[in-house]
N, C-alpha and C. Protein backbone atom coordinates (compact mmCIF):
# COMPACT_ATOMS: atom_id res chain seq x y z
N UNK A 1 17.92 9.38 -9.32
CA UNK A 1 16.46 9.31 -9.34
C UNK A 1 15.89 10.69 -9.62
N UNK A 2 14.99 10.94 -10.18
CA UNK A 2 13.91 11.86 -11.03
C UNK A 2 13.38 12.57 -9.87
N UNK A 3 13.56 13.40 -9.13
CA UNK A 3 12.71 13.93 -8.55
C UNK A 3 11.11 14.98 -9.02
N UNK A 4 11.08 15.04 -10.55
CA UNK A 4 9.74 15.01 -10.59
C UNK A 4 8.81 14.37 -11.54
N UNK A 5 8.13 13.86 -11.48
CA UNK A 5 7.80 12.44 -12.30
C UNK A 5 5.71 13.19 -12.46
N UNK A 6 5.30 12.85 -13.98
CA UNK A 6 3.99 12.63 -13.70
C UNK A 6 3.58 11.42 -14.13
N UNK A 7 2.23 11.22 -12.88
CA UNK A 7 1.40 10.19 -13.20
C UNK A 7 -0.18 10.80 -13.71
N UNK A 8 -1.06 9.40 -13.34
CA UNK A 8 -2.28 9.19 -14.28
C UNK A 8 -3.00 10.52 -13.63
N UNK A 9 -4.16 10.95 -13.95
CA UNK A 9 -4.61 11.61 -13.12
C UNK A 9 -6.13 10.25 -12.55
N UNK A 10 -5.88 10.09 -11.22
CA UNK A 10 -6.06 8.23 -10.71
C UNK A 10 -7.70 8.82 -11.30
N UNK A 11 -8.84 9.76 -10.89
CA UNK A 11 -10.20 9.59 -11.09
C UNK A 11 -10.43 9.31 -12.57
N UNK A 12 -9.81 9.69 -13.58
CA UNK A 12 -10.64 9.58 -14.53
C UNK A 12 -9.72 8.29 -15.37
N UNK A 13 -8.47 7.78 -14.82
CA UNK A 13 -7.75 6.62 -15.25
C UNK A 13 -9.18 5.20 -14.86
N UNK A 14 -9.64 5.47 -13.10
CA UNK A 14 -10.42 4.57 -12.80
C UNK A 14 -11.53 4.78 -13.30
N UNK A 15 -11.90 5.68 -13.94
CA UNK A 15 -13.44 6.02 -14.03
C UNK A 15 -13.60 5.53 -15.89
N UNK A 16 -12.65 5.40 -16.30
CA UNK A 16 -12.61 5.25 -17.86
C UNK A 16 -12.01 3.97 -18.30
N UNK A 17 -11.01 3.08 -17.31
CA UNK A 17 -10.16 2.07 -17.72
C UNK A 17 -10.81 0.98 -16.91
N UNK A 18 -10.44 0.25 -17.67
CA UNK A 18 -10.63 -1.80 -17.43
C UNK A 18 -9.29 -2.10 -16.12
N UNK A 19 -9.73 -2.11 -15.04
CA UNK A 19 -8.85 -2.47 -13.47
C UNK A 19 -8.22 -3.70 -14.07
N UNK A 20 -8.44 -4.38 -14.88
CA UNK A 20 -7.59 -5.75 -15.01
C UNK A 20 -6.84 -5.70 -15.68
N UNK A 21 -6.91 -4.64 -16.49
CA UNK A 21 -5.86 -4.34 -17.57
C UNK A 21 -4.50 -3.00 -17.11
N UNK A 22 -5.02 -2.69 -15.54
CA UNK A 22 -3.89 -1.54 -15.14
C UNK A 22 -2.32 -2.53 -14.70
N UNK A 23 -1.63 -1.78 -14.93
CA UNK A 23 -0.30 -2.55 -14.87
C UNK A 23 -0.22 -3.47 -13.35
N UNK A 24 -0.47 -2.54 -12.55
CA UNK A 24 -0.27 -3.27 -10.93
C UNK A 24 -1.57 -4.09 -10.73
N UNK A 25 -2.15 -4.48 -11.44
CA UNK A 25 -3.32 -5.52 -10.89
C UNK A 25 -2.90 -6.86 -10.64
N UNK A 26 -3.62 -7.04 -9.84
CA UNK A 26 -2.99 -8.83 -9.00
C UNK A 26 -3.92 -9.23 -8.34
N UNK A 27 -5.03 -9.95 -8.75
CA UNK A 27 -6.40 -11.11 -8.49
C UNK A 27 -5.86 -11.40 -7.16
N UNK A 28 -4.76 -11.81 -6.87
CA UNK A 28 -4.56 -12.36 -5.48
C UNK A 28 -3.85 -11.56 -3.82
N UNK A 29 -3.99 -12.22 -2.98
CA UNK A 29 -2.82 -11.63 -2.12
C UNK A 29 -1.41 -11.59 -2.65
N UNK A 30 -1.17 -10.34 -2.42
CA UNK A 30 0.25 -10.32 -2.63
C UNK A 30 1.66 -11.34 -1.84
N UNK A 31 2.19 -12.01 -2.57
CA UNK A 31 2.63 -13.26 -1.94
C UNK A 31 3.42 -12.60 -1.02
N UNK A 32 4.19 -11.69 -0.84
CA UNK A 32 5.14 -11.46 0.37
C UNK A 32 4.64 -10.61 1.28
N UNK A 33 3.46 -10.32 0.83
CA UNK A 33 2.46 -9.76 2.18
C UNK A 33 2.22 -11.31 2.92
N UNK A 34 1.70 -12.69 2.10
CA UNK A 34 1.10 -13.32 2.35
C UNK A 34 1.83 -14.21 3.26
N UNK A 35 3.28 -13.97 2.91
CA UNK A 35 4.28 -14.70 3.66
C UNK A 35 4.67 -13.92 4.73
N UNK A 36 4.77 -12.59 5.41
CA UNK A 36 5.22 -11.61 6.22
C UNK A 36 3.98 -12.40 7.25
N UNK A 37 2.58 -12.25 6.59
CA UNK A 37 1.81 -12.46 8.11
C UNK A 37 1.82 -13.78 8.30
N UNK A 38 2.24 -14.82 7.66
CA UNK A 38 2.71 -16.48 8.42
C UNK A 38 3.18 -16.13 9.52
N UNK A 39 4.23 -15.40 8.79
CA UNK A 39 5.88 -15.40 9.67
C UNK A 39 5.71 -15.00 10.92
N UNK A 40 4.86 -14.25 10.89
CA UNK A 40 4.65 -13.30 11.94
C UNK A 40 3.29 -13.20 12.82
N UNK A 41 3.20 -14.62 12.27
CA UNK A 41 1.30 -15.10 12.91
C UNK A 41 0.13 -14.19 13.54
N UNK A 42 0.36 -13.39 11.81
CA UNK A 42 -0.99 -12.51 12.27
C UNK A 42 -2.07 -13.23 11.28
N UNK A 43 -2.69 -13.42 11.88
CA UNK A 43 -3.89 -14.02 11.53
C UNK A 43 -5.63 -12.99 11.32
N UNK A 44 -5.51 -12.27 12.00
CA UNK A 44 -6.52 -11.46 12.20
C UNK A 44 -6.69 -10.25 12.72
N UNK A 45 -7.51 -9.19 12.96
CA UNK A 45 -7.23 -7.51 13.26
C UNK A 45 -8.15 -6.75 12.14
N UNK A 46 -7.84 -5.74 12.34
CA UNK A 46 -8.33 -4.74 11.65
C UNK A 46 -7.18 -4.04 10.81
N UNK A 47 -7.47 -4.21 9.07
CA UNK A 47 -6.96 -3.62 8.45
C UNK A 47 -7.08 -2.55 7.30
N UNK A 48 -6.13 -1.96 6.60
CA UNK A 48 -5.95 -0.83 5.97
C UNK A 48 -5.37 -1.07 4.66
N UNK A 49 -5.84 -1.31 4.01
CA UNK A 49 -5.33 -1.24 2.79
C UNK A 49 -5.05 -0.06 1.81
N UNK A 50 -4.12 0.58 1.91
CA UNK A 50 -4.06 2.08 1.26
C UNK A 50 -3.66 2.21 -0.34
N UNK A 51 -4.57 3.12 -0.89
CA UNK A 51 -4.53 2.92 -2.29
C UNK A 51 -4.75 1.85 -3.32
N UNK A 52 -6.15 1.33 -2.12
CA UNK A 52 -6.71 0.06 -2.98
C UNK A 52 -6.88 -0.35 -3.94
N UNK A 53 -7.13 0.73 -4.92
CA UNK A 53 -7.19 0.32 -6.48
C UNK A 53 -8.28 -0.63 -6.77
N UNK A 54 -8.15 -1.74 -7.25
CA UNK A 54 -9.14 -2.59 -7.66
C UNK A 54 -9.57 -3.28 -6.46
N UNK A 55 -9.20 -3.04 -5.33
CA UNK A 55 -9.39 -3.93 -3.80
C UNK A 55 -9.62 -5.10 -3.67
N UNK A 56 -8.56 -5.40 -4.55
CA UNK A 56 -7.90 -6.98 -4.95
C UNK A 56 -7.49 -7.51 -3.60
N UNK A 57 -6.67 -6.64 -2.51
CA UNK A 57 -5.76 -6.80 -1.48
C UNK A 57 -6.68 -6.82 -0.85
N UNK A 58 -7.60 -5.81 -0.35
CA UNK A 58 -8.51 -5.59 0.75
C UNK A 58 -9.66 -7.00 0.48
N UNK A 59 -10.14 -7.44 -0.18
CA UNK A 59 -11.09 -8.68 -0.42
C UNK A 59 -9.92 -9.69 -0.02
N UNK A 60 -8.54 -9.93 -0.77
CA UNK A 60 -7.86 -11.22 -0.34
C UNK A 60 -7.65 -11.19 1.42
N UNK A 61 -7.61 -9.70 1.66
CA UNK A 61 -7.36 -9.86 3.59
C UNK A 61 -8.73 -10.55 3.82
N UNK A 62 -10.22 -9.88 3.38
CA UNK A 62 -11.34 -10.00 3.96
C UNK A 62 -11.29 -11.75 4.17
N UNK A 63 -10.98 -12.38 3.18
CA UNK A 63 -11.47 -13.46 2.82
C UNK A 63 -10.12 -14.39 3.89
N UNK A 64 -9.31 -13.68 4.08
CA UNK A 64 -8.47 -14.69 5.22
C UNK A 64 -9.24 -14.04 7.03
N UNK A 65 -10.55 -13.51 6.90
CA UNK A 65 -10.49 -13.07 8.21
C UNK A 65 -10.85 -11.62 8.91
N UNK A 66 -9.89 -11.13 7.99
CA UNK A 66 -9.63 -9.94 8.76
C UNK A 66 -10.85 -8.56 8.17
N UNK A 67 -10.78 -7.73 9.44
CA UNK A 67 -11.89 -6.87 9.65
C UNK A 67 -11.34 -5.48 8.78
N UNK A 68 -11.41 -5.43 6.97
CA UNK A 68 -10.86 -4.81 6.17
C UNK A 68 -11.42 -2.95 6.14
N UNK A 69 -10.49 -2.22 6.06
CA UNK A 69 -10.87 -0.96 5.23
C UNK A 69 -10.05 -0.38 4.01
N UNK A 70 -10.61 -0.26 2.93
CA UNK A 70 -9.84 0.07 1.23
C UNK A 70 -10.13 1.24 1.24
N UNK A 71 -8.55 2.17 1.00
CA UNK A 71 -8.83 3.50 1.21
C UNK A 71 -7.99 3.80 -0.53
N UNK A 72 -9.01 5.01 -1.28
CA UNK A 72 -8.24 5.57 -2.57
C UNK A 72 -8.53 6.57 -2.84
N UNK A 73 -7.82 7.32 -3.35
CA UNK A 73 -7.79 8.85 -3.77
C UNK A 73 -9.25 8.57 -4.52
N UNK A 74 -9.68 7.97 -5.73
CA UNK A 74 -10.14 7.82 -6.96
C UNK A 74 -11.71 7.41 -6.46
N UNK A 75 -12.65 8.23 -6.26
CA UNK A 75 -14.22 7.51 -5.86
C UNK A 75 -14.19 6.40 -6.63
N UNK A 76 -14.03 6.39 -8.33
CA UNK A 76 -14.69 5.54 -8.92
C UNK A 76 -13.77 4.25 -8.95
N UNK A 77 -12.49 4.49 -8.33
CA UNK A 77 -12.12 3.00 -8.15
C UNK A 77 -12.37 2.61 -6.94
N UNK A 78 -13.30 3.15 -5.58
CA UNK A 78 -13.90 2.79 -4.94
C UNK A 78 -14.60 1.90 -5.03
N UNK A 79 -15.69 2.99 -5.78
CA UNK A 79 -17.35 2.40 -6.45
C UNK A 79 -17.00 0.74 -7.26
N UNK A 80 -15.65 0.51 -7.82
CA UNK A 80 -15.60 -0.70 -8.56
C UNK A 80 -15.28 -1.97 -7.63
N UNK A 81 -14.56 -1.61 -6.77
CA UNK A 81 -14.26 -1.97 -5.85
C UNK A 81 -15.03 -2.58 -4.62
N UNK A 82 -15.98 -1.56 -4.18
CA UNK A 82 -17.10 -1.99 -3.85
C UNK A 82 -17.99 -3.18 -4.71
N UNK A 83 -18.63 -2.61 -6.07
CA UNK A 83 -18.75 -3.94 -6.77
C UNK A 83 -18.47 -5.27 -6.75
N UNK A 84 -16.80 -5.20 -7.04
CA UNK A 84 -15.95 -6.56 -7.00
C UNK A 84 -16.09 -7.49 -5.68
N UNK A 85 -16.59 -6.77 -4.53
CA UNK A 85 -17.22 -6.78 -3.38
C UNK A 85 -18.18 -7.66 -3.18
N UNK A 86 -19.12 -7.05 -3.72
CA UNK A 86 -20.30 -7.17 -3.58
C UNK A 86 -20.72 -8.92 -4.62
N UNK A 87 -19.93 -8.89 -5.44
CA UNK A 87 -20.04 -10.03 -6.44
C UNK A 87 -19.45 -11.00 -5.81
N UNK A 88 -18.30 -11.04 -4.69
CA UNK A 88 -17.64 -12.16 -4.29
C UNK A 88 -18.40 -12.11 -2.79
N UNK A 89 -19.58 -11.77 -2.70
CA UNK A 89 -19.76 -11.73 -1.33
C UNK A 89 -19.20 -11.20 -0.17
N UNK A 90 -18.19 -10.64 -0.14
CA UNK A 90 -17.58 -10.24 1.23
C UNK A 90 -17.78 -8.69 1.72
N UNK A 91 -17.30 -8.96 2.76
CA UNK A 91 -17.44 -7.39 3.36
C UNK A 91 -16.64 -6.86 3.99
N UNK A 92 -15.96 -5.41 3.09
CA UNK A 92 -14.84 -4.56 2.93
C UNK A 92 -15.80 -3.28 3.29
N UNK A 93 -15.02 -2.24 4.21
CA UNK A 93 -15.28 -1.31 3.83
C UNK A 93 -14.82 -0.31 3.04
N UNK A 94 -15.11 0.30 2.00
CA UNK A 94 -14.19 0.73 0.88
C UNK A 94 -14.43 2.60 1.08
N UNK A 95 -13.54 3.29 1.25
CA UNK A 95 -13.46 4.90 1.48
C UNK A 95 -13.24 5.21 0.12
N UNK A 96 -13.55 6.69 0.42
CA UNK A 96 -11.99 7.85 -0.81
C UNK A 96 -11.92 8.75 0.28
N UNK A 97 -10.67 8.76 0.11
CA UNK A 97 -9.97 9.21 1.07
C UNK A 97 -8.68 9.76 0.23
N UNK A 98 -7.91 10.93 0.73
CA UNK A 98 -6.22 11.06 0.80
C UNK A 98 -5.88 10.90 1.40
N UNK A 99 -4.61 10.15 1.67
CA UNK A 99 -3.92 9.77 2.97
C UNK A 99 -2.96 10.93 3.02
N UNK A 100 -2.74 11.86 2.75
CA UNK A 100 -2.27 12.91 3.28
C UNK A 100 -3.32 14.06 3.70
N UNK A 101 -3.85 13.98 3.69
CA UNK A 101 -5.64 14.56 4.36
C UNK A 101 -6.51 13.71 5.01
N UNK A 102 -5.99 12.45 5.71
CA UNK A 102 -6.92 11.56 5.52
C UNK A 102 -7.88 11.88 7.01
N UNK A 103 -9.16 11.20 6.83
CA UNK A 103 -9.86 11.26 7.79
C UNK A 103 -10.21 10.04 8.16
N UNK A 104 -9.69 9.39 7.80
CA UNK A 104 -9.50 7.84 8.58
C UNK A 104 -9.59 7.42 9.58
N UNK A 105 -10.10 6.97 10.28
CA UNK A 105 -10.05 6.64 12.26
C UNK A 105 -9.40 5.29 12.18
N UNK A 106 -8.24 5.36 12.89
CA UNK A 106 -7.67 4.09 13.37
C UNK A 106 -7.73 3.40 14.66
N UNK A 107 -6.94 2.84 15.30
CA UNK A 107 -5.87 1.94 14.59
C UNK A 107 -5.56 1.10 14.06
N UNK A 108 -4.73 0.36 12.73
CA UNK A 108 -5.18 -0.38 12.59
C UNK A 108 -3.78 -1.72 12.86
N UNK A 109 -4.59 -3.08 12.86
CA UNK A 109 -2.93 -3.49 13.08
C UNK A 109 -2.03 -3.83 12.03
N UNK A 110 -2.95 -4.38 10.77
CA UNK A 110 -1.97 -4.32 9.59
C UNK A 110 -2.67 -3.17 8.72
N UNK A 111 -1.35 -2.67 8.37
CA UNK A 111 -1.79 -1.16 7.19
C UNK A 111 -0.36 -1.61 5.95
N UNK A 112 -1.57 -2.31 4.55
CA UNK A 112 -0.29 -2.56 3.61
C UNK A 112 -0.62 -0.86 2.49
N UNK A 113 0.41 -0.71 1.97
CA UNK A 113 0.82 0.18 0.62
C UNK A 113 1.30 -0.72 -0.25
N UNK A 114 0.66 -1.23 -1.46
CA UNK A 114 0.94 -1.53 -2.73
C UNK A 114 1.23 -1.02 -3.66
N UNK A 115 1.45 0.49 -3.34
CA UNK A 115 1.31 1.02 -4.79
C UNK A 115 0.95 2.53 -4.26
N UNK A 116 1.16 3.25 -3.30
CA UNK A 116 0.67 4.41 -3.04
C UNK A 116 1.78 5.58 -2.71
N UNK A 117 2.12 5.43 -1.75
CA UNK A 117 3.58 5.65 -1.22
C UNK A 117 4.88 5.90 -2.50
N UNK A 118 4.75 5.16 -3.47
CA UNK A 118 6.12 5.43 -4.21
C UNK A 118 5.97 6.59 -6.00
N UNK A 119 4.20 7.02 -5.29
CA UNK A 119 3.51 7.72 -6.48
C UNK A 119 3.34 9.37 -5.92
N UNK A 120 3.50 9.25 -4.47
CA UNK A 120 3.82 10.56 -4.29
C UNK A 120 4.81 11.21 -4.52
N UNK A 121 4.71 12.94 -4.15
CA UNK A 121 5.75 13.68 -4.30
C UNK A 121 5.94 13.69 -3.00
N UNK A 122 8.11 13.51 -3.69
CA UNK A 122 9.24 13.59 -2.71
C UNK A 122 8.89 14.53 -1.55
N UNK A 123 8.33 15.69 -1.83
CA UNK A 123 8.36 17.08 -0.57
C UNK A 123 7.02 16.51 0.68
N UNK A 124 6.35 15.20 0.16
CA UNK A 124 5.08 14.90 0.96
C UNK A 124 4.98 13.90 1.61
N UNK A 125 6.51 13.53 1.75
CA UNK A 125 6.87 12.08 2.07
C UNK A 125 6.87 11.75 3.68
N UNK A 126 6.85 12.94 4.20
CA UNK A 126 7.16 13.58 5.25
C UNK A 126 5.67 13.39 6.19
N UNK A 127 4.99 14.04 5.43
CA UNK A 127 3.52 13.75 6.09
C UNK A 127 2.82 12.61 5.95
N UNK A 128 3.20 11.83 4.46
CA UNK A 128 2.74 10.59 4.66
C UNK A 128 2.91 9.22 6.02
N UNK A 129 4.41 9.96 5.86
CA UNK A 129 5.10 9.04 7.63
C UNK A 129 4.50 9.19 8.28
N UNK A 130 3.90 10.82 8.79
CA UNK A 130 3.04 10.72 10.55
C UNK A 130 1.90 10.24 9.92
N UNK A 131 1.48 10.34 9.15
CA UNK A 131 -0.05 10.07 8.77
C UNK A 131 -0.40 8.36 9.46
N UNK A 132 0.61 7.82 8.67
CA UNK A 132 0.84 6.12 8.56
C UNK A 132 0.88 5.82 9.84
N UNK A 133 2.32 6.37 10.57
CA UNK A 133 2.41 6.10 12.00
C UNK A 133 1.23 6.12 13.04
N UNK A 134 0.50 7.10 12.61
CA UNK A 134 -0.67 7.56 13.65
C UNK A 134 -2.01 7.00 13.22
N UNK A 135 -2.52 5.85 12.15
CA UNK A 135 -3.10 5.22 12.23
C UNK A 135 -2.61 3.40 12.59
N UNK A 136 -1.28 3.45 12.91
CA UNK A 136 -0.88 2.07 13.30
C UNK A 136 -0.95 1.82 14.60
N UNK A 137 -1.91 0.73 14.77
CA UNK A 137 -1.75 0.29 16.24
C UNK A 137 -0.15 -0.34 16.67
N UNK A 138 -0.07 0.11 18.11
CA UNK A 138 1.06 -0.29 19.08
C UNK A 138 0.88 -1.73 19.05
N UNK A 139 2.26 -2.28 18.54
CA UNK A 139 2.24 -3.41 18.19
C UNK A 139 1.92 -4.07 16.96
N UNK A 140 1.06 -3.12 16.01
CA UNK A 140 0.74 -3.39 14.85
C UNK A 140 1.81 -3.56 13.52
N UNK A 141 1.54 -3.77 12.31
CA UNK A 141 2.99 -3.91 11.68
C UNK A 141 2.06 -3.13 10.25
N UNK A 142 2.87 -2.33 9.61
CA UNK A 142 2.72 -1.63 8.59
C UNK A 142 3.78 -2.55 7.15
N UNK A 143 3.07 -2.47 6.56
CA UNK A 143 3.81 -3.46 5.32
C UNK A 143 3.50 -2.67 3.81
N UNK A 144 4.82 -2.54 3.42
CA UNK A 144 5.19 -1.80 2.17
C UNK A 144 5.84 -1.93 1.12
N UNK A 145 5.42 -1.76 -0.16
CA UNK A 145 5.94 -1.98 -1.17
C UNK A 145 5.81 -1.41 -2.40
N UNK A 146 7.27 -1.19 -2.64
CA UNK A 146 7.19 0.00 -3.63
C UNK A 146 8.53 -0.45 -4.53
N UNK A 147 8.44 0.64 -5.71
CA UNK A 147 9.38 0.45 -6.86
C UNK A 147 11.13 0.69 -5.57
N UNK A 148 11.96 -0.54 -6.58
CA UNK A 148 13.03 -0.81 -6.20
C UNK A 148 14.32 0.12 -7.15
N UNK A 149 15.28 0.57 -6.35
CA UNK A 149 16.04 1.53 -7.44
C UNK A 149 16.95 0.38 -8.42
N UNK A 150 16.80 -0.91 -8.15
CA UNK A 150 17.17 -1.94 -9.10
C UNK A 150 16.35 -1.94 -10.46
N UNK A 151 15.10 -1.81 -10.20
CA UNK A 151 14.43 -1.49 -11.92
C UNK A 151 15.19 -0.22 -12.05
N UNK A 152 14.97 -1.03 -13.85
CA UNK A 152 15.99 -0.04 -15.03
C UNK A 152 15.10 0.80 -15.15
N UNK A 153 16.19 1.78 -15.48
CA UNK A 153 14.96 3.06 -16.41
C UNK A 153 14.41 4.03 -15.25
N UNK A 154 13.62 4.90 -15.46
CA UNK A 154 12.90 6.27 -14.33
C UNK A 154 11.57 6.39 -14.60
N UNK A 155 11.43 5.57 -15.47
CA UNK A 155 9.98 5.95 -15.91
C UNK A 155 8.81 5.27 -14.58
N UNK A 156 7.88 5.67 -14.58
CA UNK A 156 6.91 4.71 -13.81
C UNK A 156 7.47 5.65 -12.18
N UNK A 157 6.79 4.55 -11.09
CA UNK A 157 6.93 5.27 -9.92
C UNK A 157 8.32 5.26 -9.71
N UNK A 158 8.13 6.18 -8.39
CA UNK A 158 9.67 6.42 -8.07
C UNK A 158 10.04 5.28 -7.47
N UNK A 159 11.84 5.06 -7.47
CA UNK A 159 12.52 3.96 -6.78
C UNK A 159 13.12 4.06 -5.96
N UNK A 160 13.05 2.96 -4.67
CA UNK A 160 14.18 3.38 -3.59
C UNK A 160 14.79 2.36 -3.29
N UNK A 161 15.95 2.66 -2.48
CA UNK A 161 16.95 1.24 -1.99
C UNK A 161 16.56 1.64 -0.02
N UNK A 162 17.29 0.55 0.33
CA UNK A 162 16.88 0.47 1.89
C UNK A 162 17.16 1.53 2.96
N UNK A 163 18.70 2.03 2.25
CA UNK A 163 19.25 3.39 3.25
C UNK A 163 18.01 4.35 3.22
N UNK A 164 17.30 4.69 1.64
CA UNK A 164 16.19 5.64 1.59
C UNK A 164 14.96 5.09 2.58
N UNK A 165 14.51 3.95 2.72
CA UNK A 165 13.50 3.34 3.65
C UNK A 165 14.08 3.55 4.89
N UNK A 166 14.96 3.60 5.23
CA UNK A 166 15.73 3.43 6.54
C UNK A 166 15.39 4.86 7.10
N UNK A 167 15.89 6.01 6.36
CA UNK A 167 16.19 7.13 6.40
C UNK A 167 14.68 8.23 6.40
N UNK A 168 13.44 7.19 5.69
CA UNK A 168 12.39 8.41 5.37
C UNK A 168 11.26 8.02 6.86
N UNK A 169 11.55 6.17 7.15
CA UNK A 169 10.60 5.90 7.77
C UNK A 169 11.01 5.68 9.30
N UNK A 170 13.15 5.80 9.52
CA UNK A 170 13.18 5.10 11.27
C UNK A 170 13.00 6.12 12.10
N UNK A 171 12.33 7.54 12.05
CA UNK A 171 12.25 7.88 13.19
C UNK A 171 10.70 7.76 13.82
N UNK A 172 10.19 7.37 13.37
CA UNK A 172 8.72 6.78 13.27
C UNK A 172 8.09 5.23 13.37
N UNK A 173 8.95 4.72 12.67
CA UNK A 173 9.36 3.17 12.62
C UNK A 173 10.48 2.38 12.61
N UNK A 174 10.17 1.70 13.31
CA UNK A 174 11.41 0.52 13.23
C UNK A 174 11.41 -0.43 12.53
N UNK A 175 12.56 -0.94 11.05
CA UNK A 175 12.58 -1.09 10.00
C UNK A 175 12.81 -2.56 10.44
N UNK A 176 12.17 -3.42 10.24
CA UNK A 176 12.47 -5.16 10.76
C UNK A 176 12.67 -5.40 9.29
N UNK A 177 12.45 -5.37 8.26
CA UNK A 177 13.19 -5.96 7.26
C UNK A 177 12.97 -5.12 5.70
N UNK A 178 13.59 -5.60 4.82
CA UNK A 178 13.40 -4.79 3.43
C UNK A 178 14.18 -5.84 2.54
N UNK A 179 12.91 -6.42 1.62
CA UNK A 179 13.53 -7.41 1.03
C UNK A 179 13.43 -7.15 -0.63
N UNK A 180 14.43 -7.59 -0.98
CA UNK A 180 14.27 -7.23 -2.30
C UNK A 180 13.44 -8.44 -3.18
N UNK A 181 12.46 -7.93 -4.16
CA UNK A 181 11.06 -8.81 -4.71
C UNK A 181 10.97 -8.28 -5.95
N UNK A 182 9.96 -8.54 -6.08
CA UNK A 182 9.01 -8.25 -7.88
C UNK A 182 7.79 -7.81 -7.64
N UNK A 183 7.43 -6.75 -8.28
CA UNK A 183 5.89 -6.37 -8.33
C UNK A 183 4.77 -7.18 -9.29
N UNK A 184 3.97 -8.09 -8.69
CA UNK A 184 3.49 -8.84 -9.28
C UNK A 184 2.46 -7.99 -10.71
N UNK A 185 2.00 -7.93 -11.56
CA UNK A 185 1.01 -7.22 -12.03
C UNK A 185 0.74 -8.03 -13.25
N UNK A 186 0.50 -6.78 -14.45
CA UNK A 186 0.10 -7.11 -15.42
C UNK A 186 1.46 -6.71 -17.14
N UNK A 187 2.34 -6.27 -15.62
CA UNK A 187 3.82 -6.14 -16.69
C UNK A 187 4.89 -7.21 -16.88
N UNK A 188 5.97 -7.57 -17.95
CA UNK A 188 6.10 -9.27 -17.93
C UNK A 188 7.55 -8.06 -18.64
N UNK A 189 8.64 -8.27 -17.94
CA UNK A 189 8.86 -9.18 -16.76
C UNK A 189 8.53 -7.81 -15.14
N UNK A 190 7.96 -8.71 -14.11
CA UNK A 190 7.33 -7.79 -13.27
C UNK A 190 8.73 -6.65 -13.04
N UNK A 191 8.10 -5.35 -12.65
CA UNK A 191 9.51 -4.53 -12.18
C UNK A 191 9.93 -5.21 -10.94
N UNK A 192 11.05 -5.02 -10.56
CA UNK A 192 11.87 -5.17 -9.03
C UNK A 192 11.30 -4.01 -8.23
N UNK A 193 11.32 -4.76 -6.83
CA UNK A 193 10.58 -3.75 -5.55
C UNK A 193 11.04 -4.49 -4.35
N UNK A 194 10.78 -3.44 -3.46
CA UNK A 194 11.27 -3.75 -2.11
C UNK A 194 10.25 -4.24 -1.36
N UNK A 195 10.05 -5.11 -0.61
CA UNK A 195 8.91 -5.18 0.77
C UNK A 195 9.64 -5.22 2.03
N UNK A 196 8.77 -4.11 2.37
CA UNK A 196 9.44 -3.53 4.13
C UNK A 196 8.21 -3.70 5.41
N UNK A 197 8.97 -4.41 5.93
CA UNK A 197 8.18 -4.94 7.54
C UNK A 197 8.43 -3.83 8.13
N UNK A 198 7.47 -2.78 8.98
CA UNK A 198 7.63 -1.87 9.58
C UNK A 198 6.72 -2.09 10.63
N UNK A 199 7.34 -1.80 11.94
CA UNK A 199 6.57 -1.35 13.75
C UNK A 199 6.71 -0.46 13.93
N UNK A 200 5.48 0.08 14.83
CA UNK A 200 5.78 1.68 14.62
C UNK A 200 6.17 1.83 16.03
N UNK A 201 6.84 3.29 16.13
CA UNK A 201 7.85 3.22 17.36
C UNK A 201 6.69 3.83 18.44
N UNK A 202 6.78 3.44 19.60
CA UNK A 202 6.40 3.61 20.85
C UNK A 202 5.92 5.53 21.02
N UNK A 203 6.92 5.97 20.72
CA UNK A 203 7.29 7.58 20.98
C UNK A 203 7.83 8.34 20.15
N UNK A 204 6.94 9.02 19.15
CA UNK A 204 8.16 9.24 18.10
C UNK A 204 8.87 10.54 18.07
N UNK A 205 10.47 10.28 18.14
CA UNK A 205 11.28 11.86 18.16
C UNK A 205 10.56 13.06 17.44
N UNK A 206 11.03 14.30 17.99
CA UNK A 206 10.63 15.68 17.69
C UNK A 206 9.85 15.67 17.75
């Protein structure tokens, strides 16, 4: 794996491009988010949607219930976001925020990553963990998904297999599952990705 990779620069990708036409867009809940909270009969709470993007995710939580916040580097994929909002009626609260700076007030009980987490740099991976951990409520479940080191090729975000999930997120969390999936979007055939059920630990070492 590539340890240094560039991406879009996200403000002026959102501020200039058509959200339906970005590769990771998905109108709906993400199905193995959608199946994790059956399983696991969460039904309702306060959530976090990080690196909302088109706040496709954060409207599909709103609309099952739950008391949403859409957090993104990018104001203006806020501002669209908000929009998309505002047209379907519901009510999200939508930030800009960095989640490695973030000023976020938690806790929350579900906090998903679609797409955020596997676009950072390797050396910041570190702070993203306490960041995450310390807005998850006790008892809460953090849900993640990111490029799988099964997609071909290096291009695009970075990829990981489970030892790397195991290894970046268990002293912070306790890893209840990592399943291997597809990133739904607007790429055919979708890339391969992992979704990881994460609790965050009680006390965390060092």
């Amino acid at each position: 794996m590539s340890e240094s990779r560039q991406f879009p620069e996200w403000e002026s990708l959102y501020r200039d491009g058509a959200v339906t036409e970005m590769p990771w867009y998905h109108p709906e809940l993400d199905g193995d988010l959608e199946s994790a909270l059956k399983r696991l009969g969460i039904t309702s709470g306060k959530a976090l949607d990080l690196g909302t993007g088109p706040g496709t995710q954060a409207l599909s939580l709103a609309e099952r219930g739950f008391e949403v916040t859409g957090s993104d580097l990018s104001t203006s994929a806020v501002d669209k976001a908000e929009a998309l909002a505002r047209e379907r009626g519901l009510s999200v609260r939508f930030v800009q925020d960095d989640i490695l700076n973030s000023q976020i007030e938690g806790p929350f009980e579900v906090i998903f990553d679609r797409g955020c987490f596997h676009v950072l740099p390797p050396e910041r991976r570190g702070e993203y963990v306490r960041v995450v951990h310390g807005l998850t409520a006790p008892g809460g479940h953090f849900f993640l998904k990111c490029f799988s080191t099964r997609q071909p090729g290096d291009l695009g975000p970075y990829q990981f297999d489970a030892a790397q999930i195991q290894s970046l997120f268990g002293n912070h969390f306790e890893v209840q599952s990592i399943d291997e999936t597809v990133y739904l979007g607007q790429r055919d055939p979708a890339p391969r990705a992992l979704f990881c059920v994460l609790a965050p630990r009680a006390v965390t070492p060092g």
